[in-house]
N, C-alpha and C. Protein backbone atom coordinates (compact mmCIF):
# COMPACT_ATOMS: atom_id res chain seq x y z
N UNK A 1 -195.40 127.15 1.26
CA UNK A 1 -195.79 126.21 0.22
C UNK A 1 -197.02 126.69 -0.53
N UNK A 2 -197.48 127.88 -0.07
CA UNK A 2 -198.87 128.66 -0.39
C UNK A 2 -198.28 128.49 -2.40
N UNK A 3 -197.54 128.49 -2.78
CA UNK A 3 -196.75 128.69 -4.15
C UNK A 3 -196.86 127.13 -5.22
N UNK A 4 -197.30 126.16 -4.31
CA UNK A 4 -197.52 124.63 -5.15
C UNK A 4 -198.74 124.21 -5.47
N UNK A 5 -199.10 124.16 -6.59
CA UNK A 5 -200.55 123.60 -7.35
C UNK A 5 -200.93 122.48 -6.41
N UNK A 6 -201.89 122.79 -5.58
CA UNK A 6 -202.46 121.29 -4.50
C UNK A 6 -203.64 120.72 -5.23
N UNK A 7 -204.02 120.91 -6.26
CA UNK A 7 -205.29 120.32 -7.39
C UNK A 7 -204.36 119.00 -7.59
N UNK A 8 -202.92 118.74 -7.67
CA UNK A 8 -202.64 117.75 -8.41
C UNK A 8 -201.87 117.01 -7.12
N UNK A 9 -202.28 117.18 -5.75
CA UNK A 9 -201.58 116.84 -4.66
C UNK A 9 -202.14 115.38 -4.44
N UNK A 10 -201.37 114.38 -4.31
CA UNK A 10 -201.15 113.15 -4.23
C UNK A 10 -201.20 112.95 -2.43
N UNK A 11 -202.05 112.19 -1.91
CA UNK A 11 -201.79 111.54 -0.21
C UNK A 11 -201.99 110.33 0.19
N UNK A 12 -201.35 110.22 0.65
CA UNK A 12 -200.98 108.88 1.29
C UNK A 12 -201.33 108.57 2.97
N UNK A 13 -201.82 107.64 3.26
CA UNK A 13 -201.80 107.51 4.87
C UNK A 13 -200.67 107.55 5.51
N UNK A 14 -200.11 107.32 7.18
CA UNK A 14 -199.34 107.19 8.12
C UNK A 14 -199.69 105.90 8.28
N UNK A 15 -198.44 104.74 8.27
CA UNK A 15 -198.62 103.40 8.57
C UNK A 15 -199.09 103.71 10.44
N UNK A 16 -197.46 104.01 10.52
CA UNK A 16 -197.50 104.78 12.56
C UNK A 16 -198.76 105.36 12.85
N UNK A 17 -199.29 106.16 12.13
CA UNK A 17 -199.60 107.45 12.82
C UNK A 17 -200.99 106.79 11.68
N UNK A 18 -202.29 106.12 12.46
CA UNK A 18 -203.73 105.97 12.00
C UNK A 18 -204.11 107.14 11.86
N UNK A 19 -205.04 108.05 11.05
CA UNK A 19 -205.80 109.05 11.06
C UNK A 19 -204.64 109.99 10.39
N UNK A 20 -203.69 109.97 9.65
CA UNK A 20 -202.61 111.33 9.63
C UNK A 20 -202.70 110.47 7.79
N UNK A 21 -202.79 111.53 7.09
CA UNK A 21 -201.97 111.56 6.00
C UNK A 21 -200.83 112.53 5.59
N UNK A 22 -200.35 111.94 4.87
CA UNK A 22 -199.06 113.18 4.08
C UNK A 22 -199.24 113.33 2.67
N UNK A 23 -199.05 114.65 2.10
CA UNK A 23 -198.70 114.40 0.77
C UNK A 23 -197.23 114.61 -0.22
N UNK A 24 -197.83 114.77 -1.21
CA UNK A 24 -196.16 114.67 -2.31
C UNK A 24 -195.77 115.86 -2.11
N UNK A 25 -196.60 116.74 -1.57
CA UNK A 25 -196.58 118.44 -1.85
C UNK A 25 -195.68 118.39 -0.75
N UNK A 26 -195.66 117.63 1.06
CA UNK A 26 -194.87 118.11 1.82
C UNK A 26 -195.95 118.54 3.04
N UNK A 27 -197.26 118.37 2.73
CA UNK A 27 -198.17 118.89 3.63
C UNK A 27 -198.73 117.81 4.73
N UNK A 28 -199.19 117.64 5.78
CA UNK A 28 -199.88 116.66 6.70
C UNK A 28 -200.67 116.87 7.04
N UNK A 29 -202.25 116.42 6.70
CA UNK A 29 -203.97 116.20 7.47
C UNK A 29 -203.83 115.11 8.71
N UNK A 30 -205.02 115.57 9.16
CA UNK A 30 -205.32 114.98 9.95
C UNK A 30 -206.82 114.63 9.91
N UNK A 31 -207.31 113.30 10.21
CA UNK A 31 -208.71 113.23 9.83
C UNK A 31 -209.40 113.06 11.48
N UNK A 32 -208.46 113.35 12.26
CA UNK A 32 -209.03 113.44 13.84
C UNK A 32 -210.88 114.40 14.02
N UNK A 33 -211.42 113.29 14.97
CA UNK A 33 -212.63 113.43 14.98
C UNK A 33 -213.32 113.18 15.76
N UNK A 34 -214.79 113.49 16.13
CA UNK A 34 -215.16 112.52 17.01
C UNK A 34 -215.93 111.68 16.74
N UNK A 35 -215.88 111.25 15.28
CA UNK A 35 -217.47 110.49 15.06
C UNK A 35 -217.04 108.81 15.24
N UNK A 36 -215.74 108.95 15.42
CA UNK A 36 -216.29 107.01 15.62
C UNK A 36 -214.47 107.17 15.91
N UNK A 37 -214.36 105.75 16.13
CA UNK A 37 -212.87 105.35 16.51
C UNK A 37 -212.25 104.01 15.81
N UNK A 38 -211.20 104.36 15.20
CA UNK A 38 -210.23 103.26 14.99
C UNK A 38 -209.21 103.33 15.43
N UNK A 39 -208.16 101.90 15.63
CA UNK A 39 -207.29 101.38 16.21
C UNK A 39 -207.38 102.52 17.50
N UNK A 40 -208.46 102.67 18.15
CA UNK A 40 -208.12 103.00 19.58
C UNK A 40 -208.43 104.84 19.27
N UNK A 41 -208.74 105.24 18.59
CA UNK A 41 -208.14 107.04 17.68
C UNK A 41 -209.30 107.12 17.16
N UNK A 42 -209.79 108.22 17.63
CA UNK A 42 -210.98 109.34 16.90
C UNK A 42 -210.59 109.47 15.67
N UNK A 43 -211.65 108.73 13.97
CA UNK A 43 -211.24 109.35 12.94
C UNK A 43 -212.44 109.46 12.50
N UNK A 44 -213.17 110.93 11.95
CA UNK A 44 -213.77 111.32 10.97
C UNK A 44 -213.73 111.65 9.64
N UNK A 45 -214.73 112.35 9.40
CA UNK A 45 -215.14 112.51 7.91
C UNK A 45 -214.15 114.22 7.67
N UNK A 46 -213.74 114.73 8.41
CA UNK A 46 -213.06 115.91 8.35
C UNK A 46 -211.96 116.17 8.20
N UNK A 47 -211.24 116.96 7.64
CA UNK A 47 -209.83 116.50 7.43
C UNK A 47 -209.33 118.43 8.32
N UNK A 48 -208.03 118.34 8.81
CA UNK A 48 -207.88 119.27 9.76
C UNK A 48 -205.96 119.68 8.85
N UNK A 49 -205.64 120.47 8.44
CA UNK A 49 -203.86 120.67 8.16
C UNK A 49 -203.30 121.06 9.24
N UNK A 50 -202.10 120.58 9.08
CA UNK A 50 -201.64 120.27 10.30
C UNK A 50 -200.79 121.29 10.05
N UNK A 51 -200.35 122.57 11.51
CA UNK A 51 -198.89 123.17 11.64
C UNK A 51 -197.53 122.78 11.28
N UNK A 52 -196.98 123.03 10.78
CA UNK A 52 -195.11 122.87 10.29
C UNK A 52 -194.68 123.49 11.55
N UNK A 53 -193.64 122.96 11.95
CA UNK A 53 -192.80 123.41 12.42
C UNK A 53 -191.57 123.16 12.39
N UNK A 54 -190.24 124.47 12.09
CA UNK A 54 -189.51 124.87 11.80
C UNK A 54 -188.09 124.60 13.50
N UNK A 55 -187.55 123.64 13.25
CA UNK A 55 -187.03 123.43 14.35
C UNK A 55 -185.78 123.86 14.37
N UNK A 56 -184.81 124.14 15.82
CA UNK A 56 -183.51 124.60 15.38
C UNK A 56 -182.29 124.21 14.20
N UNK A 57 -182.53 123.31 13.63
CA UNK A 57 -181.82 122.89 12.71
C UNK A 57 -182.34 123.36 11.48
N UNK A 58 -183.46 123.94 11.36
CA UNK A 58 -183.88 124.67 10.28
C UNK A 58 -185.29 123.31 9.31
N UNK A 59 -185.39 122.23 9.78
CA UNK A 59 -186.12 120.95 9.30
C UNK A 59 -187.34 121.63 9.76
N UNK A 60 -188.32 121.14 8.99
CA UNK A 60 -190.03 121.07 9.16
C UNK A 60 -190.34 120.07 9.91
N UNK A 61 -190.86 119.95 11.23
CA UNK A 61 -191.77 119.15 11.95
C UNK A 61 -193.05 119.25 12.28
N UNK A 62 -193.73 118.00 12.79
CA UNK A 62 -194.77 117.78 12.81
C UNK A 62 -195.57 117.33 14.21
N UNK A 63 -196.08 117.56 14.82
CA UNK A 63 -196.39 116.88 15.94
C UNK A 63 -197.83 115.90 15.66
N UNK A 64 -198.08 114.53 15.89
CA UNK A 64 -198.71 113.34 15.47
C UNK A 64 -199.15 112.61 16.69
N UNK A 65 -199.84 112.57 16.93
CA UNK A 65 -200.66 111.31 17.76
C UNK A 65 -200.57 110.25 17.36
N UNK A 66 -199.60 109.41 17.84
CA UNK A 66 -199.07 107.64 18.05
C UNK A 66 -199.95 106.88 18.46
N UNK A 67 -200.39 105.66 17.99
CA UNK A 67 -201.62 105.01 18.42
C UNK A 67 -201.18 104.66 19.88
N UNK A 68 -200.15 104.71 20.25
CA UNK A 68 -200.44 104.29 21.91
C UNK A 68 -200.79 105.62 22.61
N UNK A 69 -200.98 106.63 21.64
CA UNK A 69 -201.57 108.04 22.63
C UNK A 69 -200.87 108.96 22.80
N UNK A 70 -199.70 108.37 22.71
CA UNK A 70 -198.58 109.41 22.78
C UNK A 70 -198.23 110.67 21.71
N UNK A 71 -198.25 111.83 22.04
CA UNK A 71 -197.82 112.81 20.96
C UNK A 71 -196.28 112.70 20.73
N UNK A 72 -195.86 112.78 18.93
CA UNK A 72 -194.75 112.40 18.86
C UNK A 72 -193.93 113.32 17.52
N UNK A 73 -193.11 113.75 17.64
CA UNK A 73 -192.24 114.91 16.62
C UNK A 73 -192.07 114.10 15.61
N UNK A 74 -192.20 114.42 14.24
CA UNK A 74 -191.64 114.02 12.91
C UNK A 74 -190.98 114.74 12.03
N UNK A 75 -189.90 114.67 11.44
CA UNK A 75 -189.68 115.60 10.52
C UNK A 75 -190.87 115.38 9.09
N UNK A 76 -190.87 116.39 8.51
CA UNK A 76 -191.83 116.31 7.71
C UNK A 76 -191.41 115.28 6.32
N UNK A 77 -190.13 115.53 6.14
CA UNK A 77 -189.17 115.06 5.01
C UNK A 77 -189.10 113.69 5.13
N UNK A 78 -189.00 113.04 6.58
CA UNK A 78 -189.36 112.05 6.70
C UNK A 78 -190.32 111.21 6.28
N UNK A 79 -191.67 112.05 6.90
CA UNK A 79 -192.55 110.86 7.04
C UNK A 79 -192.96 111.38 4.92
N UNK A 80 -192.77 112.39 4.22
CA UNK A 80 -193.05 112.10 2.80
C UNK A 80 -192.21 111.08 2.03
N UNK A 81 -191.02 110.72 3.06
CA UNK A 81 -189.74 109.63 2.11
C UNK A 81 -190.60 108.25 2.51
N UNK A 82 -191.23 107.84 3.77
CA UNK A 82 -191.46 106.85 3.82
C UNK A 82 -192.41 106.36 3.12
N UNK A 83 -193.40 107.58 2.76
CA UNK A 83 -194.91 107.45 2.40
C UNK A 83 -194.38 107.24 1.22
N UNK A 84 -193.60 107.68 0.19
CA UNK A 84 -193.76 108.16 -1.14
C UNK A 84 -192.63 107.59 -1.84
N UNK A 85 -191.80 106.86 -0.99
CA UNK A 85 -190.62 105.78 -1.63
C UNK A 85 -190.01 104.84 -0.47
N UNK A 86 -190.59 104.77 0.23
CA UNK A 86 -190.56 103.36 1.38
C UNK A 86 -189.87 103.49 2.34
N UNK A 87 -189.02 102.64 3.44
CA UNK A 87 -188.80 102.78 4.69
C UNK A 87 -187.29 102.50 4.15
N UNK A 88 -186.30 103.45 4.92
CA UNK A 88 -184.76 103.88 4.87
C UNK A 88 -184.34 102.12 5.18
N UNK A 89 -183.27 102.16 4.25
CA UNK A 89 -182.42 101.15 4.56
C UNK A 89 -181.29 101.36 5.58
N UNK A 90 -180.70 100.44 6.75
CA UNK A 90 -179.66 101.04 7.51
C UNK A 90 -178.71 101.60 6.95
N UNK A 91 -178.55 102.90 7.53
CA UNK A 91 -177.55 103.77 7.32
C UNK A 91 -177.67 104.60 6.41
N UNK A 92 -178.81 104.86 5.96
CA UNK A 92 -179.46 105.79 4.88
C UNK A 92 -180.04 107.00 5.54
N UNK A 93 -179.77 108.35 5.14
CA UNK A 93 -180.65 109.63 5.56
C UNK A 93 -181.02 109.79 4.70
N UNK A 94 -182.51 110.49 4.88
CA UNK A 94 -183.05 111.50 4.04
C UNK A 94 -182.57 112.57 3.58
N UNK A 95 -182.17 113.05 2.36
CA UNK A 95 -181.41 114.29 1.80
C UNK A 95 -182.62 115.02 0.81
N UNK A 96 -182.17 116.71 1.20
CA UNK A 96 -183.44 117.54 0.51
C UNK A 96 -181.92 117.21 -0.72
N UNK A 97 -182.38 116.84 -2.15
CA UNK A 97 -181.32 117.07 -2.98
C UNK A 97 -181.09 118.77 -3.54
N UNK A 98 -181.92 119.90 -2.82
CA UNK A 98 -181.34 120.96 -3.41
C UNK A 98 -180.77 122.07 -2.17
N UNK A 99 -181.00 121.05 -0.86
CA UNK A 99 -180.63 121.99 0.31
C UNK A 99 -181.44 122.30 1.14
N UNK A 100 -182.60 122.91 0.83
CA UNK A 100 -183.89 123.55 1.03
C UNK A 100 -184.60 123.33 2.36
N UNK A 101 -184.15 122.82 2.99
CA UNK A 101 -184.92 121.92 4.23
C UNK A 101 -186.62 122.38 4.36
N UNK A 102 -186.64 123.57 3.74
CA UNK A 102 -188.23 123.38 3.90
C UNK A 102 -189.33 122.94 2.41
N UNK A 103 -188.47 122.55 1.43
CA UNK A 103 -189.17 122.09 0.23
C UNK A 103 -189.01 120.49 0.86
N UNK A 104 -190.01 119.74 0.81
CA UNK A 104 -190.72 118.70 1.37
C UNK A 104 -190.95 118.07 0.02
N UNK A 105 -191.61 118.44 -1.11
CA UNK A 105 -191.93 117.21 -1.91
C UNK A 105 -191.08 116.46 -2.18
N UNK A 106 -191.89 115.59 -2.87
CA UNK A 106 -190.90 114.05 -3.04
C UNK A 106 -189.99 114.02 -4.35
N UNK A 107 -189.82 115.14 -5.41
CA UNK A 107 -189.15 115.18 -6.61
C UNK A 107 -187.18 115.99 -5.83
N UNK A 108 -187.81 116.48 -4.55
CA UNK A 108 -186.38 116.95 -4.19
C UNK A 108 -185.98 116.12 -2.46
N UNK A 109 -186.51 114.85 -2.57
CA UNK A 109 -186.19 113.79 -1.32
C UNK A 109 -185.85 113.11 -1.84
N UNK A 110 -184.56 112.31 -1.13
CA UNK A 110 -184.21 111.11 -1.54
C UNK A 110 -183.51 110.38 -0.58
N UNK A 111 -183.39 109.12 0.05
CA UNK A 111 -182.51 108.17 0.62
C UNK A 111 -181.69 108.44 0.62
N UNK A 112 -180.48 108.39 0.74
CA UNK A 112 -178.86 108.37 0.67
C UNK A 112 -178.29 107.91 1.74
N UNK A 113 -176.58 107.75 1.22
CA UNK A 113 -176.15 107.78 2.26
C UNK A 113 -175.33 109.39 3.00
N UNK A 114 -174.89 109.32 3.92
CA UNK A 114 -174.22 110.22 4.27
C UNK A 114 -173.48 111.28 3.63
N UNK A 115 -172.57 110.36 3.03
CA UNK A 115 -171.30 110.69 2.42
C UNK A 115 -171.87 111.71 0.95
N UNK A 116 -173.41 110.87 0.55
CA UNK A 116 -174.22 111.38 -0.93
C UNK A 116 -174.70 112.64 -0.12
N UNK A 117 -175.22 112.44 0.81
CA UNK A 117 -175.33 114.52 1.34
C UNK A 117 -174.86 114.79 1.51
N UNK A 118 -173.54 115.27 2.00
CA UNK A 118 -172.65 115.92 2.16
C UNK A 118 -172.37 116.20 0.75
N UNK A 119 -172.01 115.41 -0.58
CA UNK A 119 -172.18 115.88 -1.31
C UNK A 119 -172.97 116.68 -2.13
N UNK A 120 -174.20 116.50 -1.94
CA UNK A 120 -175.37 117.40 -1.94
C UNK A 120 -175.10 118.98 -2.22
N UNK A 121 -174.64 119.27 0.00
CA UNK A 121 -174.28 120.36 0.23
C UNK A 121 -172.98 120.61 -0.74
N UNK A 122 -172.51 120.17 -1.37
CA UNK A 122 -170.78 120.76 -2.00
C UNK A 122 -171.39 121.35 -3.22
N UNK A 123 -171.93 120.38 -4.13
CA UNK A 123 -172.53 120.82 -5.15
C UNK A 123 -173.90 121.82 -5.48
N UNK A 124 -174.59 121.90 -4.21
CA UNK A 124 -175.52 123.10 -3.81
C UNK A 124 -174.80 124.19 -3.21
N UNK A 125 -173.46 124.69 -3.28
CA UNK A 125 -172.49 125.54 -2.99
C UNK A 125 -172.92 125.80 -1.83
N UNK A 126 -173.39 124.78 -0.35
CA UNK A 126 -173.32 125.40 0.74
C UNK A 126 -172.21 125.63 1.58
N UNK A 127 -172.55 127.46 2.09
CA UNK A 127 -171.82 128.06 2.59
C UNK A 127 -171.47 128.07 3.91
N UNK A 128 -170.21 127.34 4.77
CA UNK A 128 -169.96 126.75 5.96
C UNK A 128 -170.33 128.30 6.59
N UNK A 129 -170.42 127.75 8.15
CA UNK A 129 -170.62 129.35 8.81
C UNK A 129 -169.36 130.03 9.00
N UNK A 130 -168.46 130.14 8.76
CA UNK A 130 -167.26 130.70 9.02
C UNK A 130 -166.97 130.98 7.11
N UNK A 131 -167.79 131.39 6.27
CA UNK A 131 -168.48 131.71 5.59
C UNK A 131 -167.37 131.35 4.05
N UNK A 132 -166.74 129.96 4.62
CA UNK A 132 -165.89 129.77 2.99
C UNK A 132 -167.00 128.49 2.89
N UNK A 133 -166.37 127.94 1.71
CA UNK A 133 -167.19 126.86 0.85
C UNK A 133 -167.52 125.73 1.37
N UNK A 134 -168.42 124.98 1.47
CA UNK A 134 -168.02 123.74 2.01
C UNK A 134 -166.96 122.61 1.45
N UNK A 135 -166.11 122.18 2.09
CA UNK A 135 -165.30 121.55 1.47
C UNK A 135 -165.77 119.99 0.68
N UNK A 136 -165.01 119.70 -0.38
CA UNK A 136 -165.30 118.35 -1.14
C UNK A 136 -165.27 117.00 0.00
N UNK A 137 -164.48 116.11 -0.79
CA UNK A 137 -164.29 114.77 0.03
C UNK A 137 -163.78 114.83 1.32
N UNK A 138 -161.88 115.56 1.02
CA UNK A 138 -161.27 116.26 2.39
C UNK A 138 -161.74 117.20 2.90
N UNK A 139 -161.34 117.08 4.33
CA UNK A 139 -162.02 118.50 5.20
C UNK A 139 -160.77 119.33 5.35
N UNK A 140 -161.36 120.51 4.79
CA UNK A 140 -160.40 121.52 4.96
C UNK A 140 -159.53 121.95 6.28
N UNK A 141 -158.78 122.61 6.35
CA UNK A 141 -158.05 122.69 7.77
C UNK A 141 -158.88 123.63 8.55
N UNK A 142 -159.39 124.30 8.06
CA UNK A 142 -160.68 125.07 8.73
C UNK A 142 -161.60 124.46 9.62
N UNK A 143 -162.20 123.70 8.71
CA UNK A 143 -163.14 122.44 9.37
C UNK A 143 -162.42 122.10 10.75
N UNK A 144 -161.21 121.13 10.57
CA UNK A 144 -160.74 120.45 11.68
C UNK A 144 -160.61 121.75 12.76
N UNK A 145 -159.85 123.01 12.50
CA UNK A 145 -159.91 123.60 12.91
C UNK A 145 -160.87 123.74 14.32
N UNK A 146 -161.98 124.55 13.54
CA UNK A 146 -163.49 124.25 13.68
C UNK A 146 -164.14 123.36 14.95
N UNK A 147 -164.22 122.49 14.40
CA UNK A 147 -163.82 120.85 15.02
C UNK A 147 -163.40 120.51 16.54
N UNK A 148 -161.69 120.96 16.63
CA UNK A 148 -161.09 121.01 17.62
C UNK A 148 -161.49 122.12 18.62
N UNK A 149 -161.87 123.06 18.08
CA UNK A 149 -161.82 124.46 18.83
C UNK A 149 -163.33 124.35 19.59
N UNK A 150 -164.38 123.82 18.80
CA UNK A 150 -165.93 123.31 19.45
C UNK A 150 -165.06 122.42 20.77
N UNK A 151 -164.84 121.40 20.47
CA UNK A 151 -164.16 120.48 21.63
C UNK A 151 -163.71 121.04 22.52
N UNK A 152 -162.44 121.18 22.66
CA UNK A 152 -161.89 121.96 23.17
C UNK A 152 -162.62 123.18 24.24
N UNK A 153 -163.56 123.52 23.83
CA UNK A 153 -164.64 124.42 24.75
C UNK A 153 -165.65 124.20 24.91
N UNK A 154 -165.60 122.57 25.33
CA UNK A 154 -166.48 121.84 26.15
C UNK A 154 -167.83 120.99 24.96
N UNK A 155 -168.10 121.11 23.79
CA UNK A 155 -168.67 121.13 23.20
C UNK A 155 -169.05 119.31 22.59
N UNK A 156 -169.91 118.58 22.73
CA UNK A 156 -169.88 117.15 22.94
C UNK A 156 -169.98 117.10 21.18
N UNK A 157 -169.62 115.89 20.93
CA UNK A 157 -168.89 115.59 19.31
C UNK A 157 -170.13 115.39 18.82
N UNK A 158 -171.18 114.86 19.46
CA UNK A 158 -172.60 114.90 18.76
C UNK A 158 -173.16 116.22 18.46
N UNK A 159 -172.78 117.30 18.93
CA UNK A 159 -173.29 118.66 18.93
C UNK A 159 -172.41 119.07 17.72
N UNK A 160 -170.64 118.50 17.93
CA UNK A 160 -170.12 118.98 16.69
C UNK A 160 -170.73 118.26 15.49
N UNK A 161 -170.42 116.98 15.13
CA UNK A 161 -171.66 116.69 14.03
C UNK A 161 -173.03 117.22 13.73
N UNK A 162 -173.39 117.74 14.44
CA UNK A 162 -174.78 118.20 13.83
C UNK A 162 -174.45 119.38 13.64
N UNK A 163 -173.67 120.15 13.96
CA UNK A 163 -173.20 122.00 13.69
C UNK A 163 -172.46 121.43 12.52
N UNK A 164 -171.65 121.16 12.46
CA UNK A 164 -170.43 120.85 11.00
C UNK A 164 -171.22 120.30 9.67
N UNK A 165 -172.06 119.48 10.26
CA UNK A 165 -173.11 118.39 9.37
C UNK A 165 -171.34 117.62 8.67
N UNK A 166 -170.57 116.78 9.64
CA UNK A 166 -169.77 115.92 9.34
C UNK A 166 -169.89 114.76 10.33
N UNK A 167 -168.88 113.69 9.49
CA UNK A 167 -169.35 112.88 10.51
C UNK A 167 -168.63 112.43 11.91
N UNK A 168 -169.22 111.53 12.87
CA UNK A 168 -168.51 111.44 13.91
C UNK A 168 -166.91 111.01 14.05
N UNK A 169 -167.30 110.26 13.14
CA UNK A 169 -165.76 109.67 12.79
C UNK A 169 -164.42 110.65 12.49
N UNK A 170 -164.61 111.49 11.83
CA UNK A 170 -163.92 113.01 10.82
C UNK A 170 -163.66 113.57 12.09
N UNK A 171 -164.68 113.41 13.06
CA UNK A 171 -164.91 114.52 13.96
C UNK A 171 -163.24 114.24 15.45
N UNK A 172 -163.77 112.60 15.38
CA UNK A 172 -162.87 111.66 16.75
C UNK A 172 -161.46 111.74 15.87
N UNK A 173 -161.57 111.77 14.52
CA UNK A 173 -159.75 111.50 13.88
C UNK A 173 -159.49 112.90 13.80
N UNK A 174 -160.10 113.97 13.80
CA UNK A 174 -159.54 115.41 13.93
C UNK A 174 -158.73 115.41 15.45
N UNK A 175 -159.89 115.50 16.05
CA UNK A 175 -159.68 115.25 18.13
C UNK A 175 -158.05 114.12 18.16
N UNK A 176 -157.83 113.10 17.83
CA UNK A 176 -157.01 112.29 18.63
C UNK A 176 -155.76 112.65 17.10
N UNK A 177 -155.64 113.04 16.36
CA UNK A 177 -154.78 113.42 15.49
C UNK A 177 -153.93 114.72 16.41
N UNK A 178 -154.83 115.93 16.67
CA UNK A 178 -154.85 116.79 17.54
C UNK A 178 -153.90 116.78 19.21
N UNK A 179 -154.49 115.33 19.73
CA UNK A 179 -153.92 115.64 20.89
C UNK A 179 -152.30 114.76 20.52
N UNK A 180 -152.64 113.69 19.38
CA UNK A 180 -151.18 113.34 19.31
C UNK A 180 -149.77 114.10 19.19
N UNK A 181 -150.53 115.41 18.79
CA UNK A 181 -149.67 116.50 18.17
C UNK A 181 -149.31 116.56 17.02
């Protein structure tokens, strides 16, 4: 992110997370300290940037001190959607709208639903790993393919949804379509 003008960087606090800000840029401070304490949490006059981290799914996380003390993982994309356009309605994900999982600002985050990322990925021409297109609305026979063959070698349907990035449902009507013959 060394590449984004931070003169014009916008921050916001952590409702959760006392002492943590985020900004529009995608970045997270910390004002951890020792000069005095609120809600229970060391906060000073110092501000500290916080590490990214790059998790197997390829997302930016964060590790945060929870006011009950507890250290706690965030995606980064997250906590800039909540800060910077409010708290997800049920059944809404966060979508990078250009793919990017590590561009964080808030001009390429947005709410959605599911079905709107996945479209995302179609129209950002992402490339499935078995290296054809991602498919539109229908899933290609590949996919199911795909799908069955994860299963099939032991592979739990939550693991296939998050490898496929489809959903569970696509995933159980591939499987019992499958064993019907």
């Amino acid at each position: 992110m060394s590449d984004h003008d931070h003169t014009t960087e916008n921050w916001l606090g952590l409702v959760e997370f006392p002492g943590y800000d985020v900004s529009d840029q995608g970045r997270v401070r910390s004002y951890w300290h020792t000069l005095g304490y609120r809600y229970g949490m060391a906060i000073g006059e110092t501000t500290k940037f916080l590490k990214l981290i790059r998790n197997e799914d390829g997302y930016l996380e964060v590790n945060l001190k929870h006011r009950s003390g507890k250290i706690k993982t965030r995606g980064v994309h997250l906590l800039v959607l909540q800060a910077f356009k409010g708290l997800k309605e049920p059944g809404q994900v966060g979508r990078h709208l250009n793919d990017d999982k590590s561009n964080n600002r808030t001009e390429n985050l947005e709410w959605g639903s599911l079905s709107e990322n996945r479209r995302d990925l179609f129209r950002n021409g992402y490339k499935h790993p078995s290296g054809e297109a991602w498919p539109g609305p229908r899933w290609s026979d590949a996919v199911r393919t795909i799908a069955i063959e994860l299963f099939e070698s032991g592979i739990s349907v939550d693991e296939i949804v998050e490898r496929l990035k489809i959903p569970q449902t696509s995933v159980w009507r591939f499987i019992n379509k499958h064993r019907k013959g």
